[in-house]
PDB file of N, CA and C in Angstrom:
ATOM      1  N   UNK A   1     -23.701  -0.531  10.055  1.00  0.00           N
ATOM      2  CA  UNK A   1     -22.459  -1.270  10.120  1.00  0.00           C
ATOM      3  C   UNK A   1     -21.561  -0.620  11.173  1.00  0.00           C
ATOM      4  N   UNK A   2     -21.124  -1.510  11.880  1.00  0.00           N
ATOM      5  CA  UNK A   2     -19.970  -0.548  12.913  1.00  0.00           C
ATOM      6  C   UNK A   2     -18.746  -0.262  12.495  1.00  0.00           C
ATOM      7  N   UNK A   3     -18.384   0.986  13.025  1.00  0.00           N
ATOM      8  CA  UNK A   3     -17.214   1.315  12.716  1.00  0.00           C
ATOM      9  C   UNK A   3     -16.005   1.122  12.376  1.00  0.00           C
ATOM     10  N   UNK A   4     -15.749   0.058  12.980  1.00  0.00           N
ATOM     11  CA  UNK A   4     -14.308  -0.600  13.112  1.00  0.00           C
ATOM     12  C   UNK A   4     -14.308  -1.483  11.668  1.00  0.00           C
ATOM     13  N   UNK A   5     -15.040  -1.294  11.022  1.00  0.00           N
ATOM     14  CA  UNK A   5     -15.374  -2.675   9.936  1.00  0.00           C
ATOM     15  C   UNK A   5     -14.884  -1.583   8.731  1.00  0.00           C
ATOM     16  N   UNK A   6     -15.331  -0.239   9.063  1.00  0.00           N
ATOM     17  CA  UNK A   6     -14.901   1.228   7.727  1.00  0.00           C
ATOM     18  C   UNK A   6     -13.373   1.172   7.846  1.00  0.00           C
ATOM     19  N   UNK A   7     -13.041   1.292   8.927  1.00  0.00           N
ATOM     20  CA  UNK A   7     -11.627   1.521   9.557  1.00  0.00           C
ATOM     21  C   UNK A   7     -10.821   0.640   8.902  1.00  0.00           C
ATOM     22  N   UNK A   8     -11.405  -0.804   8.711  1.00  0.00           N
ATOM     23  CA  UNK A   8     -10.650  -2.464   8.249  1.00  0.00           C
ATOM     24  C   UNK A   8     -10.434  -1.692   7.201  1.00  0.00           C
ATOM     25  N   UNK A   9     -11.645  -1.163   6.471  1.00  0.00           N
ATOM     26  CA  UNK A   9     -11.768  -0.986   4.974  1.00  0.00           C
ATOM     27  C   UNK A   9     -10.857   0.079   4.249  1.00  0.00           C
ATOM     28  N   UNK A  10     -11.072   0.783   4.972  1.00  0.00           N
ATOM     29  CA  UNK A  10      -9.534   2.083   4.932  1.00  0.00           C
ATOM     30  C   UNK A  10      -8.345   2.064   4.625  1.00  0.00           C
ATOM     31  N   UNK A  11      -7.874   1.051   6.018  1.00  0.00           N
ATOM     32  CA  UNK A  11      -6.636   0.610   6.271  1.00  0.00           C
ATOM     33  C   UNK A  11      -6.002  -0.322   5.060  1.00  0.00           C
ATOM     34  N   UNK A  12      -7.203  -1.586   4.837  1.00  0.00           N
ATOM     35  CA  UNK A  12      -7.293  -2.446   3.973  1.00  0.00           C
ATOM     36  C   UNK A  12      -6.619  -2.256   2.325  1.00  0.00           C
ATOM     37  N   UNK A  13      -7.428  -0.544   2.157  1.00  0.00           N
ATOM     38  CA  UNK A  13      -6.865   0.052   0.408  1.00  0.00           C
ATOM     39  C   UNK A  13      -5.962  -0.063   0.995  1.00  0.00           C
ATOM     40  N   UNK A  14      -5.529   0.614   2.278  1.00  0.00           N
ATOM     41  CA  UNK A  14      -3.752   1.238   2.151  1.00  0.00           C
ATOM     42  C   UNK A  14      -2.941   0.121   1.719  1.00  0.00           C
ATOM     43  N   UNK A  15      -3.097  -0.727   2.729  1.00  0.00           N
ATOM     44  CA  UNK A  15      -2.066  -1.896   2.383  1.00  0.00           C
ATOM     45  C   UNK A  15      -2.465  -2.589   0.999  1.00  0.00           C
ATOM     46  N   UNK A  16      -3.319  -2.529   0.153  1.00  0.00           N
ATOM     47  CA  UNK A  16      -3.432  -2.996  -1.338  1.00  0.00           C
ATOM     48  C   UNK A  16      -2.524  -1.533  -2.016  1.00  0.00           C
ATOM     49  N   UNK A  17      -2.876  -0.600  -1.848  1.00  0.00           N
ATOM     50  CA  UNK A  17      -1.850   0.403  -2.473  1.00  0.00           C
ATOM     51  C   UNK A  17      -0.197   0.157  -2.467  1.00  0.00           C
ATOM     52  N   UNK A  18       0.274  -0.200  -1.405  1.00  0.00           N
ATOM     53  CA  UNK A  18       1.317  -0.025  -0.901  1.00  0.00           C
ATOM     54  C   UNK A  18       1.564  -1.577  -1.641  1.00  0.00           C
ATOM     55  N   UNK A  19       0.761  -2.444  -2.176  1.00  0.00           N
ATOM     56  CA  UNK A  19       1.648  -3.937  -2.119  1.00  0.00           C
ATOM     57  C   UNK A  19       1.802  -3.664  -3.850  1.00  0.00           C
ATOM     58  N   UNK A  20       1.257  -2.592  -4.279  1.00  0.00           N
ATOM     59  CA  UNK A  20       1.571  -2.740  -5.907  1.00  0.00           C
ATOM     60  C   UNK A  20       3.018  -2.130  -6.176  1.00  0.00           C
ATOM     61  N   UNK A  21       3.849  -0.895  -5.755  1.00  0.00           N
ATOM     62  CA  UNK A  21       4.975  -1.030  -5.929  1.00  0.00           C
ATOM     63  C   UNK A  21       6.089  -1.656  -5.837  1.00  0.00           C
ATOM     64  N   UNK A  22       5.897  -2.152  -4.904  1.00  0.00           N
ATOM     65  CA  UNK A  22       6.725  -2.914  -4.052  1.00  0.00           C
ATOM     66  C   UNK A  22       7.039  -4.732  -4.917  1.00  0.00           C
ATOM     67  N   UNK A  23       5.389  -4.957  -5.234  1.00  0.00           N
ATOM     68  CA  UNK A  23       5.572  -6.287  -5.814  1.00  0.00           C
ATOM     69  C   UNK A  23       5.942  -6.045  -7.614  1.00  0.00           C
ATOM     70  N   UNK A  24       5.756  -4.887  -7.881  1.00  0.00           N
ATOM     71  CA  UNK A  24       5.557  -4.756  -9.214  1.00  0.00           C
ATOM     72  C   UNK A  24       7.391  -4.706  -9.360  1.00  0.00           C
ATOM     73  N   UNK A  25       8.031  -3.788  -8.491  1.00  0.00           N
ATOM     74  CA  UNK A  25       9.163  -3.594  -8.715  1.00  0.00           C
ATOM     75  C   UNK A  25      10.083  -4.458  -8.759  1.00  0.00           C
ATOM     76  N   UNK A  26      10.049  -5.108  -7.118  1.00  0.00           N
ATOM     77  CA  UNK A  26      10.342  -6.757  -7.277  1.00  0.00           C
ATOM     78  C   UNK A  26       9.841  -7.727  -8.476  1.00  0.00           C
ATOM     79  N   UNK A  27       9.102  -7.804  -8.995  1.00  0.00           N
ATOM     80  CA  UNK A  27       9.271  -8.413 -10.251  1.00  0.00           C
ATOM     81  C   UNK A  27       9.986  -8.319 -11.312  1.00  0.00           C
ATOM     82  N   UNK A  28      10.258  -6.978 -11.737  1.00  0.00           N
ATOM     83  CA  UNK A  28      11.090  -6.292 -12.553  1.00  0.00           C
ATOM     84  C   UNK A  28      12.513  -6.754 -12.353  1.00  0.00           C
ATOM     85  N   UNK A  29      12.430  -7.099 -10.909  1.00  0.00           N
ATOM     86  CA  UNK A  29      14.300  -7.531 -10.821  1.00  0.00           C
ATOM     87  C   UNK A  29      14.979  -6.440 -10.007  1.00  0.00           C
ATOM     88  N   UNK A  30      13.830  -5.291  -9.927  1.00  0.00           N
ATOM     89  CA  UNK A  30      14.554  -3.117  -9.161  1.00  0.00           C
ATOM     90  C   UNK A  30      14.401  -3.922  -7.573  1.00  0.00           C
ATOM     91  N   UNK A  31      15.649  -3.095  -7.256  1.00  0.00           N
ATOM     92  CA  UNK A  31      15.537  -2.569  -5.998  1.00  0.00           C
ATOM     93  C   UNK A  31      14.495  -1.759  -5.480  1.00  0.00           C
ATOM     94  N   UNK A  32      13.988  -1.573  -4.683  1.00  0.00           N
ATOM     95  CA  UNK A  32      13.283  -0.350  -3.874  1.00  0.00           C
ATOM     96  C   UNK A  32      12.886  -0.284  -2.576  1.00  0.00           C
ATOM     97  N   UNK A  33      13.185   0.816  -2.471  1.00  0.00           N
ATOM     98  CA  UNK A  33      12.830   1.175  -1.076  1.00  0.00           C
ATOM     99  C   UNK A  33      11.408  -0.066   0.356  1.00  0.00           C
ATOM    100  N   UNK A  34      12.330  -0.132   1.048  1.00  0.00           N
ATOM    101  CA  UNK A  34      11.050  -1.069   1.858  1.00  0.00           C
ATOM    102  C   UNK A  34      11.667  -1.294   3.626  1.00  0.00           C
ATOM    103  N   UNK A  35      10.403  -1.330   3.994  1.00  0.00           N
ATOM    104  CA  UNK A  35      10.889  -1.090   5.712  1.00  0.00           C
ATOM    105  C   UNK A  35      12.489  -1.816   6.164  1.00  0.00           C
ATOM    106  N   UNK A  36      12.679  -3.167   5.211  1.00  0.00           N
ATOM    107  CA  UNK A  36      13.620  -3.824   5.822  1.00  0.00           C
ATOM    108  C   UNK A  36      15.145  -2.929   5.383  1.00  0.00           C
ATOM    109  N   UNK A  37      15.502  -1.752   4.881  1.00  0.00           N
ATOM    110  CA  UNK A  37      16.576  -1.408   4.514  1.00  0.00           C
ATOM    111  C   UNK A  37      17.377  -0.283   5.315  1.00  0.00           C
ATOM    112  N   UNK A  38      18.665  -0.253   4.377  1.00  0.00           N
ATOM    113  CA  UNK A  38      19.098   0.365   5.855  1.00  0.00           C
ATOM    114  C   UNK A  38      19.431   1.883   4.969  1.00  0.00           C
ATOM    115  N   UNK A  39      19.328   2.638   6.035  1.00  0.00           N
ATOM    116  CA  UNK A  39      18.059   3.706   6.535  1.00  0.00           C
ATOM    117  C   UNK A  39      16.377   3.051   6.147  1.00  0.00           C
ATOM    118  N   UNK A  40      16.258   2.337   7.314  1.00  0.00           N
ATOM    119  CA  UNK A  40      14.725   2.179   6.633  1.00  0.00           C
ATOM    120  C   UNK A  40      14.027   2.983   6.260  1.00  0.00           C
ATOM    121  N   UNK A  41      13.132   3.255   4.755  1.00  0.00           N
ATOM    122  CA  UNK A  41      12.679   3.322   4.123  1.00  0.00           C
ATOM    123  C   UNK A  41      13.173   4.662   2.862  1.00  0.00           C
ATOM    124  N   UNK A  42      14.476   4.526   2.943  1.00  0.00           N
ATOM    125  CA  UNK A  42      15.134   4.892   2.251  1.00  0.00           C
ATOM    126  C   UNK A  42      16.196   4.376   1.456  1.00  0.00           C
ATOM    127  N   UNK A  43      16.960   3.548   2.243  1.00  0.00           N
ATOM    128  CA  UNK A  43      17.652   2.474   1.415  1.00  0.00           C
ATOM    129  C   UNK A  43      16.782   1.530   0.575  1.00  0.00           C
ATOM    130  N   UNK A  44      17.833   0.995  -0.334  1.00  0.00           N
ATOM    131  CA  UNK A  44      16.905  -0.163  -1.537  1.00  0.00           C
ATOM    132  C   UNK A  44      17.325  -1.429  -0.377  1.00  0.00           C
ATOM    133  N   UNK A  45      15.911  -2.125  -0.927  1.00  0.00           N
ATOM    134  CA  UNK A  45      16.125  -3.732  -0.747  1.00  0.00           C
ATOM    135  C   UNK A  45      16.374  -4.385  -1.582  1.00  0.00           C
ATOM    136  N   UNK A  46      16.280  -5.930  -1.701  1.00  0.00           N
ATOM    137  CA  UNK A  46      16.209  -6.882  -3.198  1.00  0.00           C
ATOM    138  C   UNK A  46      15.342  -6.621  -3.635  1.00  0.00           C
ATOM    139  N   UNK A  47      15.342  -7.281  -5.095  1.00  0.00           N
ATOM    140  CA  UNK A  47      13.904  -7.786  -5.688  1.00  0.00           C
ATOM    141  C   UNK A  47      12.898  -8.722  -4.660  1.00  0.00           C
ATOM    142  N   UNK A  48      13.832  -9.432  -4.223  1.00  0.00           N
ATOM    143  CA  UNK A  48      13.043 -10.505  -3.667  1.00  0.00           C
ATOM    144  C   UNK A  48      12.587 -10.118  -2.554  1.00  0.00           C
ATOM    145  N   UNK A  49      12.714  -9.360  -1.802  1.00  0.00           N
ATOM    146  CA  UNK A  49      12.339  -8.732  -0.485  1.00  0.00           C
ATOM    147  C   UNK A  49      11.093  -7.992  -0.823  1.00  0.00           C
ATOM    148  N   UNK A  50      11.204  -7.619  -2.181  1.00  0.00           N
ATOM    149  CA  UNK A  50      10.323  -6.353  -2.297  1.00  0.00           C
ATOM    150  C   UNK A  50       8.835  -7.221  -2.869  1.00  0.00           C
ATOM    151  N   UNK A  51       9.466  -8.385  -3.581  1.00  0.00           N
ATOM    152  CA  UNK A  51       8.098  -9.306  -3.951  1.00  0.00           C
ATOM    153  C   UNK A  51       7.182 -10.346  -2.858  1.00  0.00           C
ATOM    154  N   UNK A  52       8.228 -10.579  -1.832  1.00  0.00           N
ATOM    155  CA  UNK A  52       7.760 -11.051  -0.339  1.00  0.00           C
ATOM    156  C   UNK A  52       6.948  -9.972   0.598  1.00  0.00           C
ATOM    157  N   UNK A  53       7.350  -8.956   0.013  1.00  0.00           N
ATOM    158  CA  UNK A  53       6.735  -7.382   1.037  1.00  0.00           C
ATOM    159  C   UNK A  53       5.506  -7.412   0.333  1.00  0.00           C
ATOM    160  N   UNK A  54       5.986  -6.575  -0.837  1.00  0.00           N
ATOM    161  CA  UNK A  54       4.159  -6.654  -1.667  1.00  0.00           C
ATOM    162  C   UNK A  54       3.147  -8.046  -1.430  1.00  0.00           C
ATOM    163  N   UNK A  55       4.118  -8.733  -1.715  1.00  0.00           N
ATOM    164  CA  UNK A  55       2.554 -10.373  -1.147  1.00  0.00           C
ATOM    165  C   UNK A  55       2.130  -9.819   0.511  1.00  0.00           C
ATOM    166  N   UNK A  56       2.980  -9.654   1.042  1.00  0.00           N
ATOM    167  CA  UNK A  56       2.474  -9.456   2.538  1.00  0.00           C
ATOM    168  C   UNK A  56       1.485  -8.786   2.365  1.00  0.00           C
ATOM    169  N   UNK A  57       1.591  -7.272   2.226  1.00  0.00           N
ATOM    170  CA  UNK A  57       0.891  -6.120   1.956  1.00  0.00           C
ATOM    171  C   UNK A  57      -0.557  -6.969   1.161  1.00  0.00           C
ATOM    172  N   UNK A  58      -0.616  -7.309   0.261  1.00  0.00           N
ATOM    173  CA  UNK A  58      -1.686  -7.835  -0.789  1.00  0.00           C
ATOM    174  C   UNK A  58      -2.501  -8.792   0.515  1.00  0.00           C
ATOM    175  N   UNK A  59      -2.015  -9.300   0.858  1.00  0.00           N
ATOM    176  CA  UNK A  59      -2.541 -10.576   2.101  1.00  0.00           C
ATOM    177  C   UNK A  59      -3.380  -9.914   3.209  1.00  0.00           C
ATOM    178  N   UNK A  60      -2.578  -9.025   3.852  1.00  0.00           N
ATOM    179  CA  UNK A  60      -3.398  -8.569   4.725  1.00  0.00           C
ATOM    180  C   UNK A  60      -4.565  -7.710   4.377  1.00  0.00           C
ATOM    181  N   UNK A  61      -4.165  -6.490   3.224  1.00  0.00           N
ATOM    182  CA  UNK A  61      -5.088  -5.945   2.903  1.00  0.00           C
ATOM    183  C   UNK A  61      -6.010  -6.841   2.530  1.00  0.00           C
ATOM    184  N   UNK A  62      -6.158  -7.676   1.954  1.00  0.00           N
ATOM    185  CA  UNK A  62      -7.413  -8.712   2.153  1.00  0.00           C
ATOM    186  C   UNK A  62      -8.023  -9.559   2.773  1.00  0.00           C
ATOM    187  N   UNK A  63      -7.173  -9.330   4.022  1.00  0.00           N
ATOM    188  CA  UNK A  63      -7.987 -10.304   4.936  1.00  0.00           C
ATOM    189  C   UNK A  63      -8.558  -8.801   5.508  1.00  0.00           C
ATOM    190  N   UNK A  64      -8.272  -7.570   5.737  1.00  0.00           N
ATOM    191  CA  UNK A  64      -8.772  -5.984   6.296  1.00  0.00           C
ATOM    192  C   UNK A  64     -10.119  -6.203   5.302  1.00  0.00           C
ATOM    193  N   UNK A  65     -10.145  -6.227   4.023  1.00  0.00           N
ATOM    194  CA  UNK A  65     -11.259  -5.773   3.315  1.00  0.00           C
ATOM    195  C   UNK A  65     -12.159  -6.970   3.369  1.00  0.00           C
ATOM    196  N   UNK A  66     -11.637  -8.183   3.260  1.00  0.00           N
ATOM    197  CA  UNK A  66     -12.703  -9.038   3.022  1.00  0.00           C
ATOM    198  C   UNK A  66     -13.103  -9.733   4.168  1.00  0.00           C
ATOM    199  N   UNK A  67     -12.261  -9.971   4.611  1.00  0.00           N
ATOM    200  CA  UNK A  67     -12.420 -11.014   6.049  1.00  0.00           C
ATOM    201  C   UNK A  67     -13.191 -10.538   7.535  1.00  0.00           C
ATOM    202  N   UNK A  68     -13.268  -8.862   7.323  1.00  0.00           N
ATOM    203  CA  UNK A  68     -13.948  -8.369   8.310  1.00  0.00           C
ATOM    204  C   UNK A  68     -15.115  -7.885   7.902  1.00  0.00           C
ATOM    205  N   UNK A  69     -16.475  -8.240   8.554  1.00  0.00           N
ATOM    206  CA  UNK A  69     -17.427  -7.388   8.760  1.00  0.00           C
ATOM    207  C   UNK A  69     -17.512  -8.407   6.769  1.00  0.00           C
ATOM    208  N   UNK A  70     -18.329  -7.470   5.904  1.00  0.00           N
ATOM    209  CA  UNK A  70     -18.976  -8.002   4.543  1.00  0.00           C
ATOM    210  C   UNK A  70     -19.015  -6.998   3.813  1.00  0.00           C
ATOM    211  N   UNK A  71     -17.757  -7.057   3.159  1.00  0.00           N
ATOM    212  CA  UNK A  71     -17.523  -5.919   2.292  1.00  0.00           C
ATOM    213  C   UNK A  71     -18.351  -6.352   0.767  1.00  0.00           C
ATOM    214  N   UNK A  72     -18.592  -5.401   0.379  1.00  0.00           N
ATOM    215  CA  UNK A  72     -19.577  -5.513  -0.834  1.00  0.00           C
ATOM    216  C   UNK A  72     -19.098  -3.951  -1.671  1.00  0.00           C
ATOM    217  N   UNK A  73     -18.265  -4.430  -2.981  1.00  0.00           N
ATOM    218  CA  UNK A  73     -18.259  -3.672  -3.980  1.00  0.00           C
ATOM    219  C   UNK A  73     -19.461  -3.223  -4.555  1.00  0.00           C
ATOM    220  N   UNK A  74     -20.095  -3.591  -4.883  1.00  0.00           N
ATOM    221  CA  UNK A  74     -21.582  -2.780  -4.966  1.00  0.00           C
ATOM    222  C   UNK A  74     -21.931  -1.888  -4.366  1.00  0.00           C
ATOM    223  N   UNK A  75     -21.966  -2.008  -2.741  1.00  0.00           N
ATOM    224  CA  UNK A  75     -22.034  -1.257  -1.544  1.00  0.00           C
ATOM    225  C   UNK A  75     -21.027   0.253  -1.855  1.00  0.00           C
ATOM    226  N   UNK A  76     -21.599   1.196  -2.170  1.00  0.00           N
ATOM    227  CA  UNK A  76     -21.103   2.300  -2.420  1.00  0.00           C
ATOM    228  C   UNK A  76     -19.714   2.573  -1.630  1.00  0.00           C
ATOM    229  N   UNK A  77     -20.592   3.040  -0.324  1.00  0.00           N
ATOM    230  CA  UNK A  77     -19.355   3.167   1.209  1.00  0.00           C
ATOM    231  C   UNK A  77     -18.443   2.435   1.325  1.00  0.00           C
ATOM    232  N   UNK A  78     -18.585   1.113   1.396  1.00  0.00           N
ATOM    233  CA  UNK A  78     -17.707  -0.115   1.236  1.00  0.00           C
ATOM    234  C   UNK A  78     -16.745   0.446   0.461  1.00  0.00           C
ATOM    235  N   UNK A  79     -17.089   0.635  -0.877  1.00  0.00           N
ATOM    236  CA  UNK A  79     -16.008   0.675  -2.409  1.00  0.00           C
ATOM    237  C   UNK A  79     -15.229   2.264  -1.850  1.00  0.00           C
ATOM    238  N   UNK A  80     -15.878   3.206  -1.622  1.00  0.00           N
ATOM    239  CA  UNK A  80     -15.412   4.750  -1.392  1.00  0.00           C
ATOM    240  C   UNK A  80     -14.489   3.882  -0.073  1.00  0.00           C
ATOM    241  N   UNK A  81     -14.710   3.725   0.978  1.00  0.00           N
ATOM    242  CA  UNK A  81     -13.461   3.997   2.204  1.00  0.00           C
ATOM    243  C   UNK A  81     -12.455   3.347   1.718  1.00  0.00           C
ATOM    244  N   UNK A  82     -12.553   1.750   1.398  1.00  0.00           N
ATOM    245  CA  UNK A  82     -11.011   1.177   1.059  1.00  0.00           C
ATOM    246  C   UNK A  82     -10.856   1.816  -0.442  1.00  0.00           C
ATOM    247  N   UNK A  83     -11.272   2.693  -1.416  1.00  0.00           N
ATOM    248  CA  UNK A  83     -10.853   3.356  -2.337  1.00  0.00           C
ATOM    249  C   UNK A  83     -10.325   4.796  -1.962  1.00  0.00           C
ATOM    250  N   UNK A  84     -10.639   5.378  -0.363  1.00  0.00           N
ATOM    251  CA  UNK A  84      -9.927   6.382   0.166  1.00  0.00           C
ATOM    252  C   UNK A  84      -8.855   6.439   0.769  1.00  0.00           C
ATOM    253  N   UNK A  85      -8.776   4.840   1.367  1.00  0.00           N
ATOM    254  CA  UNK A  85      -7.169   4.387   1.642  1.00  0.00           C
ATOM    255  C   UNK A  85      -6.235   3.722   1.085  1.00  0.00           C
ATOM    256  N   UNK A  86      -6.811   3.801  -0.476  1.00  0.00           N
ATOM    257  CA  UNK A  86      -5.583   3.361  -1.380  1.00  0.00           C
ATOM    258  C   UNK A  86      -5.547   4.510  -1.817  1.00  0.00           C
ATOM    259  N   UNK A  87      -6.104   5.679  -1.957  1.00  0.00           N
ATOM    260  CA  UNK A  87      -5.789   6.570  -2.686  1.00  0.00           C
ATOM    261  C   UNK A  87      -5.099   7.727  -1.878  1.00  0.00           C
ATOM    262  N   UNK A  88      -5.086   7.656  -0.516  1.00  0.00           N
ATOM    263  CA  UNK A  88      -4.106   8.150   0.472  1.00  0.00           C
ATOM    264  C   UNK A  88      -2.478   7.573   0.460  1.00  0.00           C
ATOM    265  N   UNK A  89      -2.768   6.378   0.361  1.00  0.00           N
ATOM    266  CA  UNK A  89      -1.635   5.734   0.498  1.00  0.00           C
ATOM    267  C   UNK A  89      -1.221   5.960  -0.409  1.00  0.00           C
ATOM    268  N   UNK A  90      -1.675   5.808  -2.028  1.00  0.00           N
ATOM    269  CA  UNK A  90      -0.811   6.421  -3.093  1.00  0.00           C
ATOM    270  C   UNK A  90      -0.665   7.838  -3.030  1.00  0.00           C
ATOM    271  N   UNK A  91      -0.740   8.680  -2.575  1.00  0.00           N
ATOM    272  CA  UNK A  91      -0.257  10.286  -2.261  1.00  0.00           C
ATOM    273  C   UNK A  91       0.486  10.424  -1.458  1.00  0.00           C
ATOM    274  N   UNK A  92       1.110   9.281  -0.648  1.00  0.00           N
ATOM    275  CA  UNK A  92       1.798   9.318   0.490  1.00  0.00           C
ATOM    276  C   UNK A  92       3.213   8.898   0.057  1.00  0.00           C
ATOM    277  N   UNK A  93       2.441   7.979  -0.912  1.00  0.00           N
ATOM    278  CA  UNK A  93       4.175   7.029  -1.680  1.00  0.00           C
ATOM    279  C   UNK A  93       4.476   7.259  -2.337  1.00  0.00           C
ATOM    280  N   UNK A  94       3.266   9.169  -2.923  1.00  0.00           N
ATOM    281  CA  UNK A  94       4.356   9.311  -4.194  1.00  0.00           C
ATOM    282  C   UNK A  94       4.911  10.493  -4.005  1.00  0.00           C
ATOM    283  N   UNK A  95       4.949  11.435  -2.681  1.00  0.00           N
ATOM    284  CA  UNK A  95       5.324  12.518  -1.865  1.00  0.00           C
ATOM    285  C   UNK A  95       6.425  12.148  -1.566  1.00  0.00           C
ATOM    286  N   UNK A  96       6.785  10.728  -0.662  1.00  0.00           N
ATOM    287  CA  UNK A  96       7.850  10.250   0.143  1.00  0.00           C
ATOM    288  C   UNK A  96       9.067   9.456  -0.967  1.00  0.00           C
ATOM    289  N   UNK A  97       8.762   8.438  -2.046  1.00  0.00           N
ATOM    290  CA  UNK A  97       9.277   8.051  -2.687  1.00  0.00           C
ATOM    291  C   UNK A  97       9.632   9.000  -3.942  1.00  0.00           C
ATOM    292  N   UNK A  98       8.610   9.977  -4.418  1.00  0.00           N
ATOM    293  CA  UNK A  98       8.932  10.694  -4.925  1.00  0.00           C
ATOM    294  C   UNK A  98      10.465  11.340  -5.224  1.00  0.00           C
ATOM    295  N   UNK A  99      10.863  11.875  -4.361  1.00  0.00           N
ATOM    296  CA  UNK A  99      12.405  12.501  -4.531  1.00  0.00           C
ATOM    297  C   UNK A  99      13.402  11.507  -4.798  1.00  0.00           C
ATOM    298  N   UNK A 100      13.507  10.127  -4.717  1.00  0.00           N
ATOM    299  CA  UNK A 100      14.367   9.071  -5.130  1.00  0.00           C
ATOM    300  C   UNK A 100      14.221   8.552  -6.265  1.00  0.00           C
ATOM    301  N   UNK A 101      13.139   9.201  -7.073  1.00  0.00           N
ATOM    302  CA  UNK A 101      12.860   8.187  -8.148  1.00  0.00           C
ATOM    303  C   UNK A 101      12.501   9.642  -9.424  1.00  0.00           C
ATOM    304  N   UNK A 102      12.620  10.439  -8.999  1.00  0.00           N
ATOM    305  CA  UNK A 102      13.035  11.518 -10.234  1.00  0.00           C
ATOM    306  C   UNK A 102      11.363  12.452 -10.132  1.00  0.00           C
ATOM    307  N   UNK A 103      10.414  11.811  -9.059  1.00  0.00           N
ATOM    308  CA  UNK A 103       9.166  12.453  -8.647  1.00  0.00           C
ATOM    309  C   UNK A 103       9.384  14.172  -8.305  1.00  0.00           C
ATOM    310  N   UNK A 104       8.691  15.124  -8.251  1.00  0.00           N
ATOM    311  CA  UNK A 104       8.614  16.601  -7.690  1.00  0.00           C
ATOM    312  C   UNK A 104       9.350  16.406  -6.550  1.00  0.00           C
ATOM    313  N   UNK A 105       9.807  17.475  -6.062  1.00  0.00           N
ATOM    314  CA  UNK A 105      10.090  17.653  -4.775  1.00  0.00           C
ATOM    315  C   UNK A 105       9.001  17.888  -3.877  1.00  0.00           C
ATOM    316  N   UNK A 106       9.107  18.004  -2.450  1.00  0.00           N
ATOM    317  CA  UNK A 106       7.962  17.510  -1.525  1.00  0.00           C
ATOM    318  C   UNK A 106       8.142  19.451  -1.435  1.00  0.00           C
ATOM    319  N   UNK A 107       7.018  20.181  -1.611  1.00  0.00           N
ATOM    320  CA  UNK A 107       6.630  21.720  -1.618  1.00  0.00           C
ATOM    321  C   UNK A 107       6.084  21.827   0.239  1.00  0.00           C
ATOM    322  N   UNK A 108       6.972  23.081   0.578  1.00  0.00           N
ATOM    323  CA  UNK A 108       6.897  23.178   1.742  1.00  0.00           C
ATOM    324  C   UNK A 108       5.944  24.241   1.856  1.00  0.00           C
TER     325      UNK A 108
END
């Protein structure tokens, strides 16, 4: 399989990682953090911003995982890379979001 198709798959978790806070929170009715705010990505957005963001996020990551190349959950590699870039991306969002939401502090 060529490369660029692992890479989709990677990228692909990230943006499925990243669309579950965002949409989960926005549902709830919470504010949270999202590129459109001011200090971006530190200021809160709406709910509704944050449930339009997460669909985004959810969308693309599936057109990354599915739409490129033939991803197959069965397929070990397949399942491990886009399960290495959701699981990056959740260590990333919970390092960075962390300190706003009562998370550890980021250890220097």
């Amino acid at each position: 399989m060529p490369w660029y198709q692992y890479l989709a798959y990677f990228v692909g978790g990230m943006f499925v990682a990243n669309a579950i806070p965002h949409f989960v929170s926005g549902m709830m009715g919470r504010s949270f953090q999202s590129p459109f705010a001011s200090p971006s990505g530190k200021g809160l957005s709406s709910s509704t911003v944050n449930v339009l963001w997460g669909a985004s996020n959810l969308a693309l990551g599936y057109l990354l995982i599915y739409r490129i190349g033939y991803f197959d959950v069965r397929v070990t590699a397949d399942a491990i890379t886009a399960g290495l870039g959701a699981l990056l991306m959740a260590i990333m969002a919970a390092r960075m979001f962390g300190r706003f939401h009562g998370g550890a502090p980021i250890a220097r």
